[in-house]
C-alpha atoms as a PDB file:
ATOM      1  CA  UNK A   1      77.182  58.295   7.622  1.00  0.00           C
ATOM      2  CA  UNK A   2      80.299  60.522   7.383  1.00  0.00           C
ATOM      3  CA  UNK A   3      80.830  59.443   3.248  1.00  0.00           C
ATOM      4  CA  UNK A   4      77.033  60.413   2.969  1.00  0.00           C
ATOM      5  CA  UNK A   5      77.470  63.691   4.381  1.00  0.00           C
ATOM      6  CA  UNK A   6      80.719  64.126   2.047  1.00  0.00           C
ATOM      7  CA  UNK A   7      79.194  62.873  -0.534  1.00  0.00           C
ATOM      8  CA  UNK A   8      76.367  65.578  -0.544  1.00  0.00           C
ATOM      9  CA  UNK A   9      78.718  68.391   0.231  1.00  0.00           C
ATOM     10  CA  UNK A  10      80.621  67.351  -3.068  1.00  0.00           C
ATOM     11  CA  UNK A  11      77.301  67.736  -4.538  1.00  0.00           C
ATOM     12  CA  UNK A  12      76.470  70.252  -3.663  1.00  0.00           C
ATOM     13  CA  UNK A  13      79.623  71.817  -4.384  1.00  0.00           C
ATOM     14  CA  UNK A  14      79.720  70.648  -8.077  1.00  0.00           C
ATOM     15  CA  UNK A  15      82.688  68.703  -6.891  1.00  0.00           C
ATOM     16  CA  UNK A  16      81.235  65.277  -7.791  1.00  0.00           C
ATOM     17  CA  UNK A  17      81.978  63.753 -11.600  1.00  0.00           C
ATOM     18  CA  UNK A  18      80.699  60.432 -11.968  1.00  0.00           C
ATOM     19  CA  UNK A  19      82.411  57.919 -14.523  1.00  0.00           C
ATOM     20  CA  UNK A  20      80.543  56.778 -17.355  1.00  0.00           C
ATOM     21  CA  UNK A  21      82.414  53.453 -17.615  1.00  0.00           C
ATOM     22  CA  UNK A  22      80.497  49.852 -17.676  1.00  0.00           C
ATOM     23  CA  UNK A  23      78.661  48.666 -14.612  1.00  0.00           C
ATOM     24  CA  UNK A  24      77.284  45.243 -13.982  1.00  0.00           C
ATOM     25  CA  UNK A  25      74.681  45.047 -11.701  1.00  0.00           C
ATOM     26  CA  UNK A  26      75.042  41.713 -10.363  1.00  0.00           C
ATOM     27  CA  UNK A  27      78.562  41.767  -8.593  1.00  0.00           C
ATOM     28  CA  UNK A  28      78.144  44.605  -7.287  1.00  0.00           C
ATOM     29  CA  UNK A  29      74.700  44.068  -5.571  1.00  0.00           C
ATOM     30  CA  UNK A  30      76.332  40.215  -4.408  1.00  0.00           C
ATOM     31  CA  UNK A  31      78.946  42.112  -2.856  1.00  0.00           C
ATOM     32  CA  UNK A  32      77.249  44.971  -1.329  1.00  0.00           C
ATOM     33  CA  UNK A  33      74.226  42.958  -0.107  1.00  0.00           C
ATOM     34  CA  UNK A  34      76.771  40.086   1.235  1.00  0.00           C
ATOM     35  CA  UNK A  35      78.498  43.233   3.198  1.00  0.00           C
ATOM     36  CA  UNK A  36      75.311  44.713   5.057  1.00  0.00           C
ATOM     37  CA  UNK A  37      73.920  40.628   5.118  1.00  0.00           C
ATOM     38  CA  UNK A  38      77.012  40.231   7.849  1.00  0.00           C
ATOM     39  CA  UNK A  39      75.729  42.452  10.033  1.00  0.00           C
ATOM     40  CA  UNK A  40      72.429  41.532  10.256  1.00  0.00           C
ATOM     41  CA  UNK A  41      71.555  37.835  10.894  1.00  0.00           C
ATOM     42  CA  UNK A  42      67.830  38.287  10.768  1.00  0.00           C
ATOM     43  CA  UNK A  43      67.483  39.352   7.198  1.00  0.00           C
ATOM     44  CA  UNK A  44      68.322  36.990   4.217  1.00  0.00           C
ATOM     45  CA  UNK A  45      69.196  38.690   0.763  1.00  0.00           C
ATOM     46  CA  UNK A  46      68.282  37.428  -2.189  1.00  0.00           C
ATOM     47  CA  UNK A  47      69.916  38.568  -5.731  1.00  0.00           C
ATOM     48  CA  UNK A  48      67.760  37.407  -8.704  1.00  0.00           C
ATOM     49  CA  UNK A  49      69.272  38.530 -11.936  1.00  0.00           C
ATOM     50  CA  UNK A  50      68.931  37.495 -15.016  1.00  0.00           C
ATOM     51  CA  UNK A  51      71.697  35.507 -17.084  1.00  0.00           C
ATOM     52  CA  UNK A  52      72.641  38.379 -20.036  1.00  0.00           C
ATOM     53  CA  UNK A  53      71.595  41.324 -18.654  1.00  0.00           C
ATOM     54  CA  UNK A  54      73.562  44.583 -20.236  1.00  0.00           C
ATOM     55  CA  UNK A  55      75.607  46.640 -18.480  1.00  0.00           C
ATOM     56  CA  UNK A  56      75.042  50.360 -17.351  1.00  0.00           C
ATOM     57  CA  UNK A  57      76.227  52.835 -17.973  1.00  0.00           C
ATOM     58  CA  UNK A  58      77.794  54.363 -14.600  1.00  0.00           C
ATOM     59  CA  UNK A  59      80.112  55.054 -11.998  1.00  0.00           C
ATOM     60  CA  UNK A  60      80.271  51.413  -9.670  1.00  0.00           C
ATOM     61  CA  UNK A  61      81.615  52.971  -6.686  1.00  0.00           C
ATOM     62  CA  UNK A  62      78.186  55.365  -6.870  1.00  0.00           C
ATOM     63  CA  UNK A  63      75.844  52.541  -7.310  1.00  0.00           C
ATOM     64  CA  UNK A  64      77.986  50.351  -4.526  1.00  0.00           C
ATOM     65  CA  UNK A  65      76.928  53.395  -2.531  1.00  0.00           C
ATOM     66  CA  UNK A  66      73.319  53.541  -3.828  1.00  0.00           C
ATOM     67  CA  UNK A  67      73.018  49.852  -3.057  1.00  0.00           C
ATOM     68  CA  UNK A  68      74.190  49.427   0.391  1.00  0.00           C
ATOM     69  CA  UNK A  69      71.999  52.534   1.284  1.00  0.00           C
ATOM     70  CA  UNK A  70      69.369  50.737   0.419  1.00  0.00           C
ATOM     71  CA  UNK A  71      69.903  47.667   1.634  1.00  0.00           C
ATOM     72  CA  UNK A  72      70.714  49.366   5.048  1.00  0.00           C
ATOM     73  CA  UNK A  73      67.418  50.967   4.829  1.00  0.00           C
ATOM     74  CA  UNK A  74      65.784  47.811   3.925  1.00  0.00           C
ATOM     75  CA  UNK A  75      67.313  46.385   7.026  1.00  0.00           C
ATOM     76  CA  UNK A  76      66.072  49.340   9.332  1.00  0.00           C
ATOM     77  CA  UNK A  77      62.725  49.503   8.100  1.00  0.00           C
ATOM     78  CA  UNK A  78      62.305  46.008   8.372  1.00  0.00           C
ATOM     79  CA  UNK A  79      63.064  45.116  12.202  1.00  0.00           C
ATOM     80  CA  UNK A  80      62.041  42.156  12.623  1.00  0.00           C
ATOM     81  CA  UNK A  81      63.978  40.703  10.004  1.00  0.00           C
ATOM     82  CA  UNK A  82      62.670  38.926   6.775  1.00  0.00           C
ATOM     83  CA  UNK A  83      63.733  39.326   2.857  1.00  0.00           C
ATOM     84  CA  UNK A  84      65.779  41.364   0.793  1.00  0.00           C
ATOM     85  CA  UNK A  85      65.123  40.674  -2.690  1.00  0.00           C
ATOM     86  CA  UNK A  86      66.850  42.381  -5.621  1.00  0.00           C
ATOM     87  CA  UNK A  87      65.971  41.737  -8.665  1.00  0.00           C
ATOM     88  CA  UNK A  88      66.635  43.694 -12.355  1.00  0.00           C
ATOM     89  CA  UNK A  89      65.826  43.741 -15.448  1.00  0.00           C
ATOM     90  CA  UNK A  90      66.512  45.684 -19.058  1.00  0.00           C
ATOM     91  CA  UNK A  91      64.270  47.208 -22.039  1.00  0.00           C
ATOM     92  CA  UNK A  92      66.517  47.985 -24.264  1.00  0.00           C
ATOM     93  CA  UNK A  93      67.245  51.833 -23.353  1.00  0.00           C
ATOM     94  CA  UNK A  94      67.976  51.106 -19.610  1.00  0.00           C
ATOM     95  CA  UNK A  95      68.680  48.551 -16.705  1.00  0.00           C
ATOM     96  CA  UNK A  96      66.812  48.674 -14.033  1.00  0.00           C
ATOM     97  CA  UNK A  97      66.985  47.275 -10.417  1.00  0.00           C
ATOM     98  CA  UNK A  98      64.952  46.869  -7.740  1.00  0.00           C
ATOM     99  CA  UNK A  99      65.479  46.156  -3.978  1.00  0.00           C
ATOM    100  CA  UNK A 100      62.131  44.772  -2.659  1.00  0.00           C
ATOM    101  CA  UNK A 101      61.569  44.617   1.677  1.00  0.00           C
ATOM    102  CA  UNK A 102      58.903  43.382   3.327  1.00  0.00           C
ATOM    103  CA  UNK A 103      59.252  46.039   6.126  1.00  0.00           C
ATOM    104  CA  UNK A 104      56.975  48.502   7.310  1.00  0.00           C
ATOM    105  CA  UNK A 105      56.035  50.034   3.948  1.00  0.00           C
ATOM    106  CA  UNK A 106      55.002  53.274   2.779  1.00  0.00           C
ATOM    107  CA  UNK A 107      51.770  55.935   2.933  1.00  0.00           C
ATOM    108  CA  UNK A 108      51.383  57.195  -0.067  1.00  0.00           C
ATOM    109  CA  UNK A 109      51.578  60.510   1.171  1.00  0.00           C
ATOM    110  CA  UNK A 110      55.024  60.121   2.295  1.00  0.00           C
ATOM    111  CA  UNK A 111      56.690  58.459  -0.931  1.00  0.00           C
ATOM    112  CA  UNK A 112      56.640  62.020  -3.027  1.00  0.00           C
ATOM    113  CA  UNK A 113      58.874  63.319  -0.221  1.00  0.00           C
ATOM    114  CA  UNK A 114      61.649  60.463   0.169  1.00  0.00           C
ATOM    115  CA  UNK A 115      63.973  61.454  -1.662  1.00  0.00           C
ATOM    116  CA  UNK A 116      64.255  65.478  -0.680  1.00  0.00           C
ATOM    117  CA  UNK A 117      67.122  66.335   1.919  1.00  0.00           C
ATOM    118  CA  UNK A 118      66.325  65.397   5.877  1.00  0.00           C
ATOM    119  CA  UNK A 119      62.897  63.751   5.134  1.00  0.00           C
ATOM    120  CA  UNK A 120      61.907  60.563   6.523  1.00  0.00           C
ATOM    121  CA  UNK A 121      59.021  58.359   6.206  1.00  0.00           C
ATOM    122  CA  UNK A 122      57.317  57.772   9.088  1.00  0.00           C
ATOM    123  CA  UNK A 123      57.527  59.241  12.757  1.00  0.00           C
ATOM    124  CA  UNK A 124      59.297  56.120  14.550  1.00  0.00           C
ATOM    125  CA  UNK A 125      61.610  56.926  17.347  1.00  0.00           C
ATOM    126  CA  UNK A 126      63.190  54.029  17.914  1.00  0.00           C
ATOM    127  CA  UNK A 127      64.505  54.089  13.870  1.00  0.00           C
ATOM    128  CA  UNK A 128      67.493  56.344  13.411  1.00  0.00           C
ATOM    129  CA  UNK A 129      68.428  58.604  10.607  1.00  0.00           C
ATOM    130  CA  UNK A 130      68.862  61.925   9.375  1.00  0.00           C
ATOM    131  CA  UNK A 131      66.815  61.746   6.032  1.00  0.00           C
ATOM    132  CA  UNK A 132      70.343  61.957   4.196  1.00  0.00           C
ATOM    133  CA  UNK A 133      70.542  58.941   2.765  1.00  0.00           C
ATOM    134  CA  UNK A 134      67.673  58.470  -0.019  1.00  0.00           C
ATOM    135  CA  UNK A 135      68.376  62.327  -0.541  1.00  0.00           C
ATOM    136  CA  UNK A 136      71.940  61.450  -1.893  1.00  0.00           C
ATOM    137  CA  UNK A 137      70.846  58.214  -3.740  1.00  0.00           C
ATOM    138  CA  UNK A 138      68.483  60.355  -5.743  1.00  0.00           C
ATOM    139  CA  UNK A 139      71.737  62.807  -6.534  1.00  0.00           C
ATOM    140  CA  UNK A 140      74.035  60.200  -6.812  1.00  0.00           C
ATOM    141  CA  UNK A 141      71.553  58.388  -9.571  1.00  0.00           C
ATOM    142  CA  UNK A 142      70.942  61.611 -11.342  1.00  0.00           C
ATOM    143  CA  UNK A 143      74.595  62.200 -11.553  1.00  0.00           C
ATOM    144  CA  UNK A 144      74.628  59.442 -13.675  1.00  0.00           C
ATOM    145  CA  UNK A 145      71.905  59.921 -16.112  1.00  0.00           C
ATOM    146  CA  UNK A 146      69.633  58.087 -14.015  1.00  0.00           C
ATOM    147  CA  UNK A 147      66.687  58.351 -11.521  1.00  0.00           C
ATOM    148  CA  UNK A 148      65.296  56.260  -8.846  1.00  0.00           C
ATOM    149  CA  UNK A 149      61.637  55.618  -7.315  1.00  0.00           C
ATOM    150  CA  UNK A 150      59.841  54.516  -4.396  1.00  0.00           C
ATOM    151  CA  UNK A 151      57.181  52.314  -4.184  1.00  0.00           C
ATOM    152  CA  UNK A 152      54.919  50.588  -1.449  1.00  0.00           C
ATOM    153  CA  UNK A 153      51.608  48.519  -1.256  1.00  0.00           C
ATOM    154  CA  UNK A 154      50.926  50.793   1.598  1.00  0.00           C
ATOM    155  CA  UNK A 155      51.931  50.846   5.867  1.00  0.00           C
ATOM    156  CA  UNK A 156      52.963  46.963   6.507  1.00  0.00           C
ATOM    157  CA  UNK A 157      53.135  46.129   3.305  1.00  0.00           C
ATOM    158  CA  UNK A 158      57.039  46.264   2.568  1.00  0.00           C
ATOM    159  CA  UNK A 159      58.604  48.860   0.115  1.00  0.00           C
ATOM    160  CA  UNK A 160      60.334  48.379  -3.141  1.00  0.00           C
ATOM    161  CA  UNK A 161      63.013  50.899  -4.189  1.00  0.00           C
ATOM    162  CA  UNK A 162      64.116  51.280  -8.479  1.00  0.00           C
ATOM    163  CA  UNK A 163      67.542  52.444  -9.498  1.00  0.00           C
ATOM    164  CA  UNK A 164      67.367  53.162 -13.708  1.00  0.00           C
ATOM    165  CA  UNK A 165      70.151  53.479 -15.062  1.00  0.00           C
ATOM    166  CA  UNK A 166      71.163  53.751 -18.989  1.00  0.00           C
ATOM    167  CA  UNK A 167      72.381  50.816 -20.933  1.00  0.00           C
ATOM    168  CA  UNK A 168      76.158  51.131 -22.104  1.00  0.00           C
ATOM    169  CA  UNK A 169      76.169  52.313 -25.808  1.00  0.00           C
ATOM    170  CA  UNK A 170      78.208  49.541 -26.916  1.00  0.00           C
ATOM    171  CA  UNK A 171      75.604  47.463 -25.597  1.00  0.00           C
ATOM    172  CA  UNK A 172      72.230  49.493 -27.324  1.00  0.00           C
ATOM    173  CA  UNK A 173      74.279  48.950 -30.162  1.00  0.00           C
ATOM    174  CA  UNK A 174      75.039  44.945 -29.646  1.00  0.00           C
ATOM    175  CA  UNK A 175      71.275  44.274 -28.769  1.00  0.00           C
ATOM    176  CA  UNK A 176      69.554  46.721 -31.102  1.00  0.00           C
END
């Protein structure tokens, strides 16, 4: 919580330059998701990404941060345990990746709100927070050229969160 709360003061300040530097996706969600996985025995992560897929164009120790926000919210929202997919994919322009819960979902009402500063979904006492978190992976994201979404089937039905982030030029050029 404390690096969030720096993180969004550097922001804030104009303190924060992101690297533009090559990211793969894959490592970096194995690591970050087998890093929340050990403290939480009742979920089971799942990476599913594909053989080949380009790098992005980023700043890894953002996106490490970006990732295990989610999965930590994946992990809150979804208290009685169950899956943690993340999956990702690439259109030519940029990579995209998706962490998929099968949690306690979203109204549709509260998904245009996610990602502004101290706003949560849902009313839930017993779930902590301070509505920092999605608020800084939206900035962090951005910082980078990016954006990220929310999506969910509805209340019960699980959520599904997408990072976009640009393909690495050398890579547009490789594939184009």
């Amino acid at each position: 919580m404390l690096a969030n709360m720096l993180s969004v003061a550097a922001i804030m300040a104009g303190r924060l330059t992101p690297l533009a530097e090559p990211v793969l996706v894959e490592p970096i969600a194995r690591r970050t998701s087998a890093e929340v996985a050990a403290a939480t025995p009742d979920h089971r992560f799942v990476i599913q990404v594909p053989t080949g897929l380009p790098a992005a164009e980023g700043d890894a120790e953002l996106l490490i941060q970006v990732m295990r926000n989610l999965y930590e919210n994946a992990v809150k929202y979804s208290p009685q345990g169950g899956m943690v997919l993340t999956t990702a994919d690439a259109d030519g322009h940029w990579v995209r990746v998706q962490v998929h819960d099968n949690g306690i979902g979203l109204a549709p009402e509260a998904v245009p709100d996610l990602f502004q500063r101290f706003r949560r979904a849902g009313t839930d006492p017993t779930i902590r927070g301070m509505g920092l978190g999605l608020y800084l992976s939206r900035m962090l994201i951005e910082a980078q050229g990016g954006s990220i979404c929310a999506s969910s089937a509805g209340p019960g039905k699980g959520s599904t969160f997408t990072i976009s982030l640009p393909i690495i030029r050398e890579s547009v050029g490789e594939n184009a």
